[in-house]
PDB file of N, CA and C in Angstrom:
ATOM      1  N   UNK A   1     -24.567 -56.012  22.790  1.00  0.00           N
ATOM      2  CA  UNK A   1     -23.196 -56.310  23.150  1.00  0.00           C
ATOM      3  C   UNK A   1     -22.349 -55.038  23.043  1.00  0.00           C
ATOM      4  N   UNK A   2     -21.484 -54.909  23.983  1.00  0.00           N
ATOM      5  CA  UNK A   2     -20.689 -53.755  23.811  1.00  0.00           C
ATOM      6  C   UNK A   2     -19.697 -54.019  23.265  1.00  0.00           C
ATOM      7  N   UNK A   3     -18.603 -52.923  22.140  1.00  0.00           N
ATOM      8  CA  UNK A   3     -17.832 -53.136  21.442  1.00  0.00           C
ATOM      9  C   UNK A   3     -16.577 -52.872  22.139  1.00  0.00           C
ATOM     10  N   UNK A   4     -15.411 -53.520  21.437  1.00  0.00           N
ATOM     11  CA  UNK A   4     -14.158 -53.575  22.131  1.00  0.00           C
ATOM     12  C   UNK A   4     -14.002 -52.188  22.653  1.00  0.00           C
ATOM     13  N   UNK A   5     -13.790 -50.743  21.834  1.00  0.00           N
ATOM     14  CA  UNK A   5     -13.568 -49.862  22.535  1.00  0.00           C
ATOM     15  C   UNK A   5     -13.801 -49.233  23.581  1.00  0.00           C
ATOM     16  N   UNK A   6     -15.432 -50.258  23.715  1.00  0.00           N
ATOM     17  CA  UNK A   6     -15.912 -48.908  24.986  1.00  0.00           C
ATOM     18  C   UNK A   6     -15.537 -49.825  26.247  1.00  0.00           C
ATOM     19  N   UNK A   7     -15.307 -51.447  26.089  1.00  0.00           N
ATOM     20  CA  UNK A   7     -14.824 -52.585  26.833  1.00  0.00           C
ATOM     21  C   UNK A   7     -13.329 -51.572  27.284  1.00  0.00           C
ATOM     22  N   UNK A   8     -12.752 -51.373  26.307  1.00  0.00           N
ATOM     23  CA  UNK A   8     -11.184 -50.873  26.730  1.00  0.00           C
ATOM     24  C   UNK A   8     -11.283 -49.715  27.600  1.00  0.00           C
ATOM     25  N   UNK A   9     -12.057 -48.280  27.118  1.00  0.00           N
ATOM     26  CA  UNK A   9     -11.968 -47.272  27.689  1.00  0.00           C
ATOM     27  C   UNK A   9     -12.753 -47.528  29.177  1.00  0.00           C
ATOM     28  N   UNK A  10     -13.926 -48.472  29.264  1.00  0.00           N
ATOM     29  CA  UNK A  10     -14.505 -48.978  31.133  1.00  0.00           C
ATOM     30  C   UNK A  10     -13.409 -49.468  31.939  1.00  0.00           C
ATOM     31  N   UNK A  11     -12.323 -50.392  31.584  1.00  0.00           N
ATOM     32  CA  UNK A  11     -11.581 -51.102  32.283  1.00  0.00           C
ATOM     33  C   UNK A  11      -9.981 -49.744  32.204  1.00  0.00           C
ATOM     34  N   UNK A  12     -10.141 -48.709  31.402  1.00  0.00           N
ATOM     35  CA  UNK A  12      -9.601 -47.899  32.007  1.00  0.00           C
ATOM     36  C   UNK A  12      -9.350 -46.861  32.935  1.00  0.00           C
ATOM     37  N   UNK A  13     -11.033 -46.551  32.724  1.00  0.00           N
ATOM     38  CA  UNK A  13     -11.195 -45.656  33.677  1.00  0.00           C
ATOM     39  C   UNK A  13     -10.752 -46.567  35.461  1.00  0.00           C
ATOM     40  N   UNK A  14     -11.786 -47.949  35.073  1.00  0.00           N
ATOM     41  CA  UNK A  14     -11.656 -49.033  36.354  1.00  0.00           C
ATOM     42  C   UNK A  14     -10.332 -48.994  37.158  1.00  0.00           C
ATOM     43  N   UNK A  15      -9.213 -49.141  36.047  1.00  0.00           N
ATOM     44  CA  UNK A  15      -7.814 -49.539  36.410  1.00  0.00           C
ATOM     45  C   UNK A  15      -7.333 -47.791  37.086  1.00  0.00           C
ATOM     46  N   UNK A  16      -7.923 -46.629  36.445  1.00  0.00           N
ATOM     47  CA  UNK A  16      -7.573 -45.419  36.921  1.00  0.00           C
ATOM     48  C   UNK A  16      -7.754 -45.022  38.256  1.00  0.00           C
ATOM     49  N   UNK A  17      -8.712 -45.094  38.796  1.00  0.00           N
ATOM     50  CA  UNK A  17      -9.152 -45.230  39.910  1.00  0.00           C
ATOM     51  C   UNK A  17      -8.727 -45.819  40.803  1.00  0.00           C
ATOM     52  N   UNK A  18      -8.190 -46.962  40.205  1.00  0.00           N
ATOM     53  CA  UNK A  18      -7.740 -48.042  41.694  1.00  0.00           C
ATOM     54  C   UNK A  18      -6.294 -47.176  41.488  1.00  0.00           C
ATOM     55  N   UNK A  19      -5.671 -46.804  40.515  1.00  0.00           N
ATOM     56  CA  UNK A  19      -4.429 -45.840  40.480  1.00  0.00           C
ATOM     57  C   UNK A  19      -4.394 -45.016  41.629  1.00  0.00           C
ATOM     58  N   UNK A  20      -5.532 -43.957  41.114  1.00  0.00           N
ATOM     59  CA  UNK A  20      -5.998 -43.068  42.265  1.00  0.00           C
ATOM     60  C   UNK A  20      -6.068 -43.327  43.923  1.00  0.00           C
ATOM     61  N   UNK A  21      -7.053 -44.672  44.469  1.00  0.00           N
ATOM     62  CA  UNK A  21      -6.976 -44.515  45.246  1.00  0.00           C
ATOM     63  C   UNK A  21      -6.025 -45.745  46.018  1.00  0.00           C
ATOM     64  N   UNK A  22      -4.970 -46.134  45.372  1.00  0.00           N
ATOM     65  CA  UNK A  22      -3.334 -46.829  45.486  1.00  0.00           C
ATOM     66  C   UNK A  22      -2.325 -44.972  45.989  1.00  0.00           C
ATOM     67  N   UNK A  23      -2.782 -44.460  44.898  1.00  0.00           N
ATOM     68  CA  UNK A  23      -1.947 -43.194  45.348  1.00  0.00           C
ATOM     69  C   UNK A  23      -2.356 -42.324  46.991  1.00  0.00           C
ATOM     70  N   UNK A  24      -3.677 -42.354  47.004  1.00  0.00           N
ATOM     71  CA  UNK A  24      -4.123 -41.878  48.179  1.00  0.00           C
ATOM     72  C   UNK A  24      -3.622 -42.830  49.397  1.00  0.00           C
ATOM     73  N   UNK A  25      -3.569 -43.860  49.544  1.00  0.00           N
ATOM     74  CA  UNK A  25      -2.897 -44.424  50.444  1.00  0.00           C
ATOM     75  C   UNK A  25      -1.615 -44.606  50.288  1.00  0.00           C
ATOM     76  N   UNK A  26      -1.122 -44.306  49.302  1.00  0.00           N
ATOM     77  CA  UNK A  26       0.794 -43.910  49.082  1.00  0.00           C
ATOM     78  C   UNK A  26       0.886 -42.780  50.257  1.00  0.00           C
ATOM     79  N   UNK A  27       0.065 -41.973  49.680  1.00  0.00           N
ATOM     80  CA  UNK A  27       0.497 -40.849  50.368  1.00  0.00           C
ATOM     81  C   UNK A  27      -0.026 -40.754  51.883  1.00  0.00           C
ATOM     82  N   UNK A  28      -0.815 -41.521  52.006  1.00  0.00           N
ATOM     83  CA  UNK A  28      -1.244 -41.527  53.894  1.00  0.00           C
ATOM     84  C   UNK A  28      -0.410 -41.763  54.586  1.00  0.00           C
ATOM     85  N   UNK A  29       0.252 -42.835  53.613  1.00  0.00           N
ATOM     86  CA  UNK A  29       2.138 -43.671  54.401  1.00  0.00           C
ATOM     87  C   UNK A  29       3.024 -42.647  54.591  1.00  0.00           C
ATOM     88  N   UNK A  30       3.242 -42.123  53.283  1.00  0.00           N
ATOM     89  CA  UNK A  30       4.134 -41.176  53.351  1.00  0.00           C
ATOM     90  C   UNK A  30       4.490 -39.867  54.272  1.00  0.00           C
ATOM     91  N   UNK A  31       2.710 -39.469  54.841  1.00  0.00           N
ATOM     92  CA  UNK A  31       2.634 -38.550  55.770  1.00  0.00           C
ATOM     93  C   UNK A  31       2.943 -39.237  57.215  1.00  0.00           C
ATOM     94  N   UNK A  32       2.670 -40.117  57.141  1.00  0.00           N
ATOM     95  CA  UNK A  32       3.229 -40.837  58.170  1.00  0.00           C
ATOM     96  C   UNK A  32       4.778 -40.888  58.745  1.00  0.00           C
ATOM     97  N   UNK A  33       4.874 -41.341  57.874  1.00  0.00           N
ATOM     98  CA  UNK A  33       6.341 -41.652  57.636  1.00  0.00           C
ATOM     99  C   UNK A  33       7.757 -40.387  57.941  1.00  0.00           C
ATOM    100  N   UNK A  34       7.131 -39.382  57.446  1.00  0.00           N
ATOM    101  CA  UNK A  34       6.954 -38.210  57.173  1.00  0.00           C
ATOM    102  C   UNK A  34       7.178 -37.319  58.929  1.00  0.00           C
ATOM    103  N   UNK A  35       5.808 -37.393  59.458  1.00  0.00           N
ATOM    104  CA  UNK A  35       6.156 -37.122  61.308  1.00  0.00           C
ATOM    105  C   UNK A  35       6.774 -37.839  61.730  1.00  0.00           C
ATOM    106  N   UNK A  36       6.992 -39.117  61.903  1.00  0.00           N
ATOM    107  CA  UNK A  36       7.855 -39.692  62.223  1.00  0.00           C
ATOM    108  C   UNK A  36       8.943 -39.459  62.052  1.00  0.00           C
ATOM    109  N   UNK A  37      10.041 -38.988  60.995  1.00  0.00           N
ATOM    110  CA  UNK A  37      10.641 -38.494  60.813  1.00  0.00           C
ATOM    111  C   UNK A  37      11.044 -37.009  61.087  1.00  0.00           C
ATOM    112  N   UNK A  38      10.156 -36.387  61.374  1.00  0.00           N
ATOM    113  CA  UNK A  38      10.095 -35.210  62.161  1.00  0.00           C
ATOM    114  C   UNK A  38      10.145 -35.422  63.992  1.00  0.00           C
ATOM    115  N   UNK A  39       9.478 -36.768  64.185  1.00  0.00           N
ATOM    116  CA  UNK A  39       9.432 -36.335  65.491  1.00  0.00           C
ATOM    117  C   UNK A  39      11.141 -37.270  66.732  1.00  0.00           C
ATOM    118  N   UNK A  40      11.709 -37.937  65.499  1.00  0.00           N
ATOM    119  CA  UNK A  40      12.820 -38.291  65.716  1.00  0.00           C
ATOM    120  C   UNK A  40      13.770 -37.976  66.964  1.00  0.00           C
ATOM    121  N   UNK A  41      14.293 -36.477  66.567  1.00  0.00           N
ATOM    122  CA  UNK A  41      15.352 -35.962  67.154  1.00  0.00           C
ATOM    123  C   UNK A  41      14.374 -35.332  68.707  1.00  0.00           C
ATOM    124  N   UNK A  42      13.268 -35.687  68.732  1.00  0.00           N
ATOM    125  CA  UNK A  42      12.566 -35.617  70.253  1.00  0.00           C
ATOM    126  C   UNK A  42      12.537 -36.944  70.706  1.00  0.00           C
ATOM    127  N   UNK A  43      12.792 -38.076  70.176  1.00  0.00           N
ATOM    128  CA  UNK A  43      13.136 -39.705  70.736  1.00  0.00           C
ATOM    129  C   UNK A  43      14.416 -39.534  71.385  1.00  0.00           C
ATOM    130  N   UNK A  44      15.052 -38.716  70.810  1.00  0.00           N
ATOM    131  CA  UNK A  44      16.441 -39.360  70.934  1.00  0.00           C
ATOM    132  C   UNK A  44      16.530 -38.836  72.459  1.00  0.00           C
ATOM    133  N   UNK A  45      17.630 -40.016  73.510  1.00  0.00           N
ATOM    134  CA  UNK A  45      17.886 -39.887  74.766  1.00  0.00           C
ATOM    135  C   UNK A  45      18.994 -38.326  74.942  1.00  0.00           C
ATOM    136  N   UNK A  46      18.619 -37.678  76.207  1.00  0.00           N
ATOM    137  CA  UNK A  46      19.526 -36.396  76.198  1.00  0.00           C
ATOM    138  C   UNK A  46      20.294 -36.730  76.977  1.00  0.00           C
ATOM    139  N   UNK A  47      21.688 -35.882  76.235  1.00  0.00           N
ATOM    140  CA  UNK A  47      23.085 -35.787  76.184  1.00  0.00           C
ATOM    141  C   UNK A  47      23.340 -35.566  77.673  1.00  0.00           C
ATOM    142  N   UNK A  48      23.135 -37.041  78.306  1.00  0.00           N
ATOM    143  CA  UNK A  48      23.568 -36.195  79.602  1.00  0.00           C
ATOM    144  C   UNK A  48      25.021 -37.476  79.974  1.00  0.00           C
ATOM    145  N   UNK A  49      25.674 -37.246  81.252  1.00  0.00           N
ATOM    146  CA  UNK A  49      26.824 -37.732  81.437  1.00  0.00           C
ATOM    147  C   UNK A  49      26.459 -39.075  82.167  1.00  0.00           C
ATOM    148  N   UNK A  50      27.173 -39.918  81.639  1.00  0.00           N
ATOM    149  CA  UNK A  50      27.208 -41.272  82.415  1.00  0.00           C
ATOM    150  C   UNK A  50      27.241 -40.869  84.115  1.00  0.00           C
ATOM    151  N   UNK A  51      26.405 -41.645  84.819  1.00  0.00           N
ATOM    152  CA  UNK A  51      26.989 -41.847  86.243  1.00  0.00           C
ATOM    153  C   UNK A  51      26.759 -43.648  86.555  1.00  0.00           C
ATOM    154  N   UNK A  52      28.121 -43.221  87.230  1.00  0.00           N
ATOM    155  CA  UNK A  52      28.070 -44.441  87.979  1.00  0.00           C
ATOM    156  C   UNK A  52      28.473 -45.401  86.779  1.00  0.00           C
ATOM    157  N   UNK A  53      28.916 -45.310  85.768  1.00  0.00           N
ATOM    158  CA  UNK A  53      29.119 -46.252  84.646  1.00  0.00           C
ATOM    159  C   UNK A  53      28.260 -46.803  83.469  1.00  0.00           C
ATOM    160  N   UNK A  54      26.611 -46.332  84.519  1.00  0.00           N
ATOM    161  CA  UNK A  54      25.304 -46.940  83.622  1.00  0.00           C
ATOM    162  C   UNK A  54      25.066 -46.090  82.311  1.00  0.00           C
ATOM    163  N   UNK A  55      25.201 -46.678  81.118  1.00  0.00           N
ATOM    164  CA  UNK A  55      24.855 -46.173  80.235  1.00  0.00           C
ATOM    165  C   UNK A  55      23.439 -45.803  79.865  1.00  0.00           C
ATOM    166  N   UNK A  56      22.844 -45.251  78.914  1.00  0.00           N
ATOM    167  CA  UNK A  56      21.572 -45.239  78.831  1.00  0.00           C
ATOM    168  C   UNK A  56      21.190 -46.486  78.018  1.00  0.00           C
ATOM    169  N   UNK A  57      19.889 -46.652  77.993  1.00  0.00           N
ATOM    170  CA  UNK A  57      18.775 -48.274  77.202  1.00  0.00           C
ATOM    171  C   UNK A  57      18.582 -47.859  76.075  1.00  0.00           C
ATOM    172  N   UNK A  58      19.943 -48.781  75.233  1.00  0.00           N
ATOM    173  CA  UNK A  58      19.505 -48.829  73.946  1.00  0.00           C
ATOM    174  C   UNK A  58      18.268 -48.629  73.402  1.00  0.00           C
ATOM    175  N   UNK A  59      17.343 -50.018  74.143  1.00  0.00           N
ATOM    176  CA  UNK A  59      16.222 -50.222  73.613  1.00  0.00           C
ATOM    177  C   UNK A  59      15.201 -49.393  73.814  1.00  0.00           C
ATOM    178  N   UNK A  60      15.184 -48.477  74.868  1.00  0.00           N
ATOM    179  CA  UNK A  60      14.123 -47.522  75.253  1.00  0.00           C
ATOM    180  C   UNK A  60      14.006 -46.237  73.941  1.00  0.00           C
ATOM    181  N   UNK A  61      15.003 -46.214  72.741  1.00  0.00           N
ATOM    182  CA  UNK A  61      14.709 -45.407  71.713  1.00  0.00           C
ATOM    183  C   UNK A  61      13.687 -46.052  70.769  1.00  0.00           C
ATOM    184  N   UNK A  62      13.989 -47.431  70.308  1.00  0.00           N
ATOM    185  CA  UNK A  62      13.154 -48.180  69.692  1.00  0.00           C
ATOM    186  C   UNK A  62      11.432 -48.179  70.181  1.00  0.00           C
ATOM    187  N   UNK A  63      11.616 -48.413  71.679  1.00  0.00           N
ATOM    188  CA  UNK A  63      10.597 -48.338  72.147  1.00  0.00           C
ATOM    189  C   UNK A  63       9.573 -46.809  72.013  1.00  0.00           C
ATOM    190  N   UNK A  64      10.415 -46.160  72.109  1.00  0.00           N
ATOM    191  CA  UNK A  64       9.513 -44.635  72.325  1.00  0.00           C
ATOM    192  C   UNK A  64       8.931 -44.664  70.304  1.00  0.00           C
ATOM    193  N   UNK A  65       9.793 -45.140  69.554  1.00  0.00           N
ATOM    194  CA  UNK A  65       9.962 -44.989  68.083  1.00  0.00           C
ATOM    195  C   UNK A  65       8.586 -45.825  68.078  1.00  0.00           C
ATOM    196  N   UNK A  66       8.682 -47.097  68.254  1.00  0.00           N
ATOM    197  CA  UNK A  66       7.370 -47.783  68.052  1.00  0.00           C
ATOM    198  C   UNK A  66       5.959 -47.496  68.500  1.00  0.00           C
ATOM    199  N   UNK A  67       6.500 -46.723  69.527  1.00  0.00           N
ATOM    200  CA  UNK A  67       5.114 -45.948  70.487  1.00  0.00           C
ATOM    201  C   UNK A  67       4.578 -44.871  69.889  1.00  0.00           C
ATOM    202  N   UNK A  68       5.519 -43.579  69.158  1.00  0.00           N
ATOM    203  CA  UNK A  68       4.702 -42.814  68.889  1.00  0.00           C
ATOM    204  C   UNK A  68       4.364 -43.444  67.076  1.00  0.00           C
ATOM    205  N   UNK A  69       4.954 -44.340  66.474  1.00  0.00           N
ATOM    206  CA  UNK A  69       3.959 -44.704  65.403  1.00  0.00           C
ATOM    207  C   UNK A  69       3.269 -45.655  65.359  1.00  0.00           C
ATOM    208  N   UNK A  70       2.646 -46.257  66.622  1.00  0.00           N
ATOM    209  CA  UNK A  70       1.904 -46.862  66.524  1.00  0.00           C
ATOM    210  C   UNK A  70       0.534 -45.734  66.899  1.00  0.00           C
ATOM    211  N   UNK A  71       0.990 -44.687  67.588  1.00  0.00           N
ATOM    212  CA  UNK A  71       0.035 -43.586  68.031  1.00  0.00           C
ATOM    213  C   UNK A  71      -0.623 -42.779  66.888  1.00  0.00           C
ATOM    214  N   UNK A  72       0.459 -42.629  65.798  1.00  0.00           N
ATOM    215  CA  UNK A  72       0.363 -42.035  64.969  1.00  0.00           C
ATOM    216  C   UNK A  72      -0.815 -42.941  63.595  1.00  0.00           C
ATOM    217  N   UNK A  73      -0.282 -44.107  63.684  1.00  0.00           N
ATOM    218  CA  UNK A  73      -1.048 -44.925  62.763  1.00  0.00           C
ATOM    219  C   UNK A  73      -2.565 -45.235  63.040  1.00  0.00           C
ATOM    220  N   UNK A  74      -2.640 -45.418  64.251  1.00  0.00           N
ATOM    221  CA  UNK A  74      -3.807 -45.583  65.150  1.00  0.00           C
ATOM    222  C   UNK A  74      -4.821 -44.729  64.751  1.00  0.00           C
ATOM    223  N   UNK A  75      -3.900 -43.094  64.839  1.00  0.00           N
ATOM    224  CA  UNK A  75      -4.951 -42.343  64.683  1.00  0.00           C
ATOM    225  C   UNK A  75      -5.178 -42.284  63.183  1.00  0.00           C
ATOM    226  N   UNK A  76      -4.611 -42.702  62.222  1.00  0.00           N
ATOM    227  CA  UNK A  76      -5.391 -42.427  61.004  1.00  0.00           C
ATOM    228  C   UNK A  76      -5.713 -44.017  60.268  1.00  0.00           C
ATOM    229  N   UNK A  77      -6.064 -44.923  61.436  1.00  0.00           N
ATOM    230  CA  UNK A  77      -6.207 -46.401  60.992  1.00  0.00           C
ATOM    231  C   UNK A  77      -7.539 -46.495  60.227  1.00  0.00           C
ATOM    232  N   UNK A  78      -9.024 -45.636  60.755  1.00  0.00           N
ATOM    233  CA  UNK A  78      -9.884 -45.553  60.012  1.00  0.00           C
ATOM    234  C   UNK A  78      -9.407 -44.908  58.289  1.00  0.00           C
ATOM    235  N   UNK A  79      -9.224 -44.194  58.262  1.00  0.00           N
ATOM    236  CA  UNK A  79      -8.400 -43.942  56.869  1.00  0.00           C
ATOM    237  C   UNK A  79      -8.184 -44.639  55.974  1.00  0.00           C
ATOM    238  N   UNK A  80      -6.854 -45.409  56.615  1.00  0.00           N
ATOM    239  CA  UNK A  80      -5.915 -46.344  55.843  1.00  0.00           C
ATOM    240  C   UNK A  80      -6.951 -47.652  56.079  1.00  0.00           C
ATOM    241  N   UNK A  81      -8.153 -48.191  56.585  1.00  0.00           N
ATOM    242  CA  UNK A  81      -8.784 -49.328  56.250  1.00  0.00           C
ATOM    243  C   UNK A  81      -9.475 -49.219  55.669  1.00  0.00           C
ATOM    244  N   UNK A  82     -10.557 -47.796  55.464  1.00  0.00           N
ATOM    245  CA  UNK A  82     -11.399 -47.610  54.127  1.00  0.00           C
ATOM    246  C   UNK A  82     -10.502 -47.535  53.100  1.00  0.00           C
ATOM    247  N   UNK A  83      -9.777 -46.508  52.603  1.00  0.00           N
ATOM    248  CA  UNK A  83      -8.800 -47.392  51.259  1.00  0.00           C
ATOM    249  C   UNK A  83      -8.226 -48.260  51.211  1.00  0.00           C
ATOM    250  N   UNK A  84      -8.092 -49.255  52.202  1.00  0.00           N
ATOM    251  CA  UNK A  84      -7.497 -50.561  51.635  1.00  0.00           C
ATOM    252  C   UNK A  84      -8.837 -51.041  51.442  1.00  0.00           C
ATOM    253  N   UNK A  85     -10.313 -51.086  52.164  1.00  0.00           N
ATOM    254  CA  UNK A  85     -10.965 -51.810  51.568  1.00  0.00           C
ATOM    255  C   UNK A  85     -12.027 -51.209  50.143  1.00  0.00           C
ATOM    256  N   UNK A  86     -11.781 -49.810  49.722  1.00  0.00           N
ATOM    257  CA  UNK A  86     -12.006 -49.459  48.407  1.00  0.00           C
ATOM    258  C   UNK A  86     -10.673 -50.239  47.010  1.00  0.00           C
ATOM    259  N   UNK A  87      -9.492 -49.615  47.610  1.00  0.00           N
ATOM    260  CA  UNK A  87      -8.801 -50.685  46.992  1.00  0.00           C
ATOM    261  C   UNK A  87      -8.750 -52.638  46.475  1.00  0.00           C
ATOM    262  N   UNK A  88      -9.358 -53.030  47.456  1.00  0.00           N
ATOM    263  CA  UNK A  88      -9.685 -54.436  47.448  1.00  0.00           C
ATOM    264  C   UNK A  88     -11.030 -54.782  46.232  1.00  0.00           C
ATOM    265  N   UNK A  89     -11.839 -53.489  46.701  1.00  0.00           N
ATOM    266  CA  UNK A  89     -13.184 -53.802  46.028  1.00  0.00           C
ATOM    267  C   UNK A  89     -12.708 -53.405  44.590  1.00  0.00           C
ATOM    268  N   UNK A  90     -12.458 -52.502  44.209  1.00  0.00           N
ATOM    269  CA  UNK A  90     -11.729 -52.087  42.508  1.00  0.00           C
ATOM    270  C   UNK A  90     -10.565 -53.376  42.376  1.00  0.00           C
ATOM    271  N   UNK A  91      -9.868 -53.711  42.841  1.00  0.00           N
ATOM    272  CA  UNK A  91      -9.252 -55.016  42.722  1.00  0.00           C
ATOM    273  C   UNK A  91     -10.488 -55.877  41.895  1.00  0.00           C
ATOM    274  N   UNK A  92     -11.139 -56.593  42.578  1.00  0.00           N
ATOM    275  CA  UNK A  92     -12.143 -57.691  43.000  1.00  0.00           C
ATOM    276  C   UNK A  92     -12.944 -56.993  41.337  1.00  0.00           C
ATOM    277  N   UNK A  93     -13.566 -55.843  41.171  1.00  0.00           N
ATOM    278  CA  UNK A  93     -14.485 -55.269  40.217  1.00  0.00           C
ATOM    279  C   UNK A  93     -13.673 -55.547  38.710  1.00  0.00           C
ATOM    280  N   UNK A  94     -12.079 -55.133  38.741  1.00  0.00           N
ATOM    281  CA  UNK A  94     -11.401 -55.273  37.499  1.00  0.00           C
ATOM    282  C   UNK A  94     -11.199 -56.442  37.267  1.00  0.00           C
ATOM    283  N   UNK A  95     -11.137 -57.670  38.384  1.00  0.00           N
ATOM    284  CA  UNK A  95     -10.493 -58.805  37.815  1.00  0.00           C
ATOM    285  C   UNK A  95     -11.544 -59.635  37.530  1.00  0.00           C
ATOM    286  N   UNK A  96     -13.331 -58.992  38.037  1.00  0.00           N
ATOM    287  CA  UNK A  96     -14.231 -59.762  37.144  1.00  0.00           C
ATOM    288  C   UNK A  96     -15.103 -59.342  36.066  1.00  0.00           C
ATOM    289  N   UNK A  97     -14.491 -57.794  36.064  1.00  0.00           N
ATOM    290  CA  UNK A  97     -14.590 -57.129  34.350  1.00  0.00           C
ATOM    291  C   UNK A  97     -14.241 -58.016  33.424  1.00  0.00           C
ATOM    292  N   UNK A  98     -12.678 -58.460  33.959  1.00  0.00           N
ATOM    293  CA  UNK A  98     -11.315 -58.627  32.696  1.00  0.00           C
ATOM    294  C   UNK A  98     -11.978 -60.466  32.648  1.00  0.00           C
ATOM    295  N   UNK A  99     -12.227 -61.020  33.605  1.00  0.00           N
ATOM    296  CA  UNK A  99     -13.425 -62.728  32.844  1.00  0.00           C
ATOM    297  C   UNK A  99     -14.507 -62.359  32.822  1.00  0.00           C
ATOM    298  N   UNK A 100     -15.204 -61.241  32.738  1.00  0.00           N
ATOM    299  CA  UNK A 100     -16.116 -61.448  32.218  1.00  0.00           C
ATOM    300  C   UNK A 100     -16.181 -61.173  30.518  1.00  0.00           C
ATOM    301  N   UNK A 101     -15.288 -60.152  30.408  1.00  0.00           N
ATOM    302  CA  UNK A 101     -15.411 -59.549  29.451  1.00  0.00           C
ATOM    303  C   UNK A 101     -14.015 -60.420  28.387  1.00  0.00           C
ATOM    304  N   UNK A 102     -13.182 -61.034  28.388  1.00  0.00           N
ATOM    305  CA  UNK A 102     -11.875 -61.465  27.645  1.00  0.00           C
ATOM    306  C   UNK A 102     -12.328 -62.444  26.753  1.00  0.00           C
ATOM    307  N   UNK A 103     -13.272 -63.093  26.999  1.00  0.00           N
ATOM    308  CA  UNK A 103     -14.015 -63.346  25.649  1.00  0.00           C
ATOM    309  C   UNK A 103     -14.617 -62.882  24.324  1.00  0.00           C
ATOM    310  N   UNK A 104     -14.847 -61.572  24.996  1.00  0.00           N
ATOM    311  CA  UNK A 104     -15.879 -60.629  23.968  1.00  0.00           C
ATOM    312  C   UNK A 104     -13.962 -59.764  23.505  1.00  0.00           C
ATOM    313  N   UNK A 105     -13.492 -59.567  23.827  1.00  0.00           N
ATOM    314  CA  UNK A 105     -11.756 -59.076  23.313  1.00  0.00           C
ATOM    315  C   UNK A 105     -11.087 -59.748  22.947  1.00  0.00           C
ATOM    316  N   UNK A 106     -11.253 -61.192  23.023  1.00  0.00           N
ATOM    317  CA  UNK A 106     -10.356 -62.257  21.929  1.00  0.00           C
ATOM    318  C   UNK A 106     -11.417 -61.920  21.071  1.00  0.00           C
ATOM    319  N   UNK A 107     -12.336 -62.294  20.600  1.00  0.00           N
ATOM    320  CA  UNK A 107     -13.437 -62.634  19.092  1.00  0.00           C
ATOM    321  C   UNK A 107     -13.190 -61.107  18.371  1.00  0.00           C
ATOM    322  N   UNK A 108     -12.986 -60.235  19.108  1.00  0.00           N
ATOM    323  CA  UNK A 108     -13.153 -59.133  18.708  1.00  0.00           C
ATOM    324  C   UNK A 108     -11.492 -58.663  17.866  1.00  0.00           C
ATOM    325  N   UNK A 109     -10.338 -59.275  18.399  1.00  0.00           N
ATOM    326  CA  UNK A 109      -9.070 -59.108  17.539  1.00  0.00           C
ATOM    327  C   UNK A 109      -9.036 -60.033  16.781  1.00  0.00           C
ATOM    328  N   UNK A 110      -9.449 -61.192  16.676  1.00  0.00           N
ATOM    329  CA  UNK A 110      -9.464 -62.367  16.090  1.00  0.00           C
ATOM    330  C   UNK A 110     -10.704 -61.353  14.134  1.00  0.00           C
ATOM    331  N   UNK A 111     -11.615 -60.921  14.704  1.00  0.00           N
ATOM    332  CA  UNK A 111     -12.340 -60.195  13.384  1.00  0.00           C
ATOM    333  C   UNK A 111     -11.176 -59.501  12.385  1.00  0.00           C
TER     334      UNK A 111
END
């Protein structure tokens, strides 16, 4: 049987990791997020003069906005689905550490 400490220090390292790779997909967003924000002020419609009364399409900024991050996401979708599904699996691994093991960590504070 393994003793509480080394129970504590496995499910830390466990919980570290999923830290780790929670942060690695923080930051995939963030780079994302990131060009997008860079590529902005090239969405925006140019300053040119009304004719004829017609204004320019609101919606055609939104549109170009959704287009290039969906372009952008696309391309790093393999990425962002292997860490969500490493994330899922360290999920899934800690939460059947913590029943497998919360028996052997009650008896063990209870001593």
């Amino acid at each position: 049987m393994t003793h509480a400490p080394e129970l504590r220090r496995q499910l830390s390292r466990m919980e570290e990791a999923r830290r780790q790779t929670q942060r690695q997909l923080d930051m995939v967003d963030r780079q994302i997020t990131h060009r997008m924000t860079a590529l902005i002020p090239g969405l925006l419609p140019r300053r040119t003069h009304y004719r004829r009364g017609k204004a320019s399409d609101p919606g055609a900024f939104l549109e170009r906005y959704r287009s290039q991050l969906a372009a952008l996401t696309a391309g790093r979708q393999p990425e962002l689905d292997a860490l969500s599904r490493k994330l899922a699996r360290q999920e899934q691994a800690i939460a059947r550490f913590l029943d497998r093991h919360a028996e052997a960590a009650d008896t063990s504070e209870q001593v």
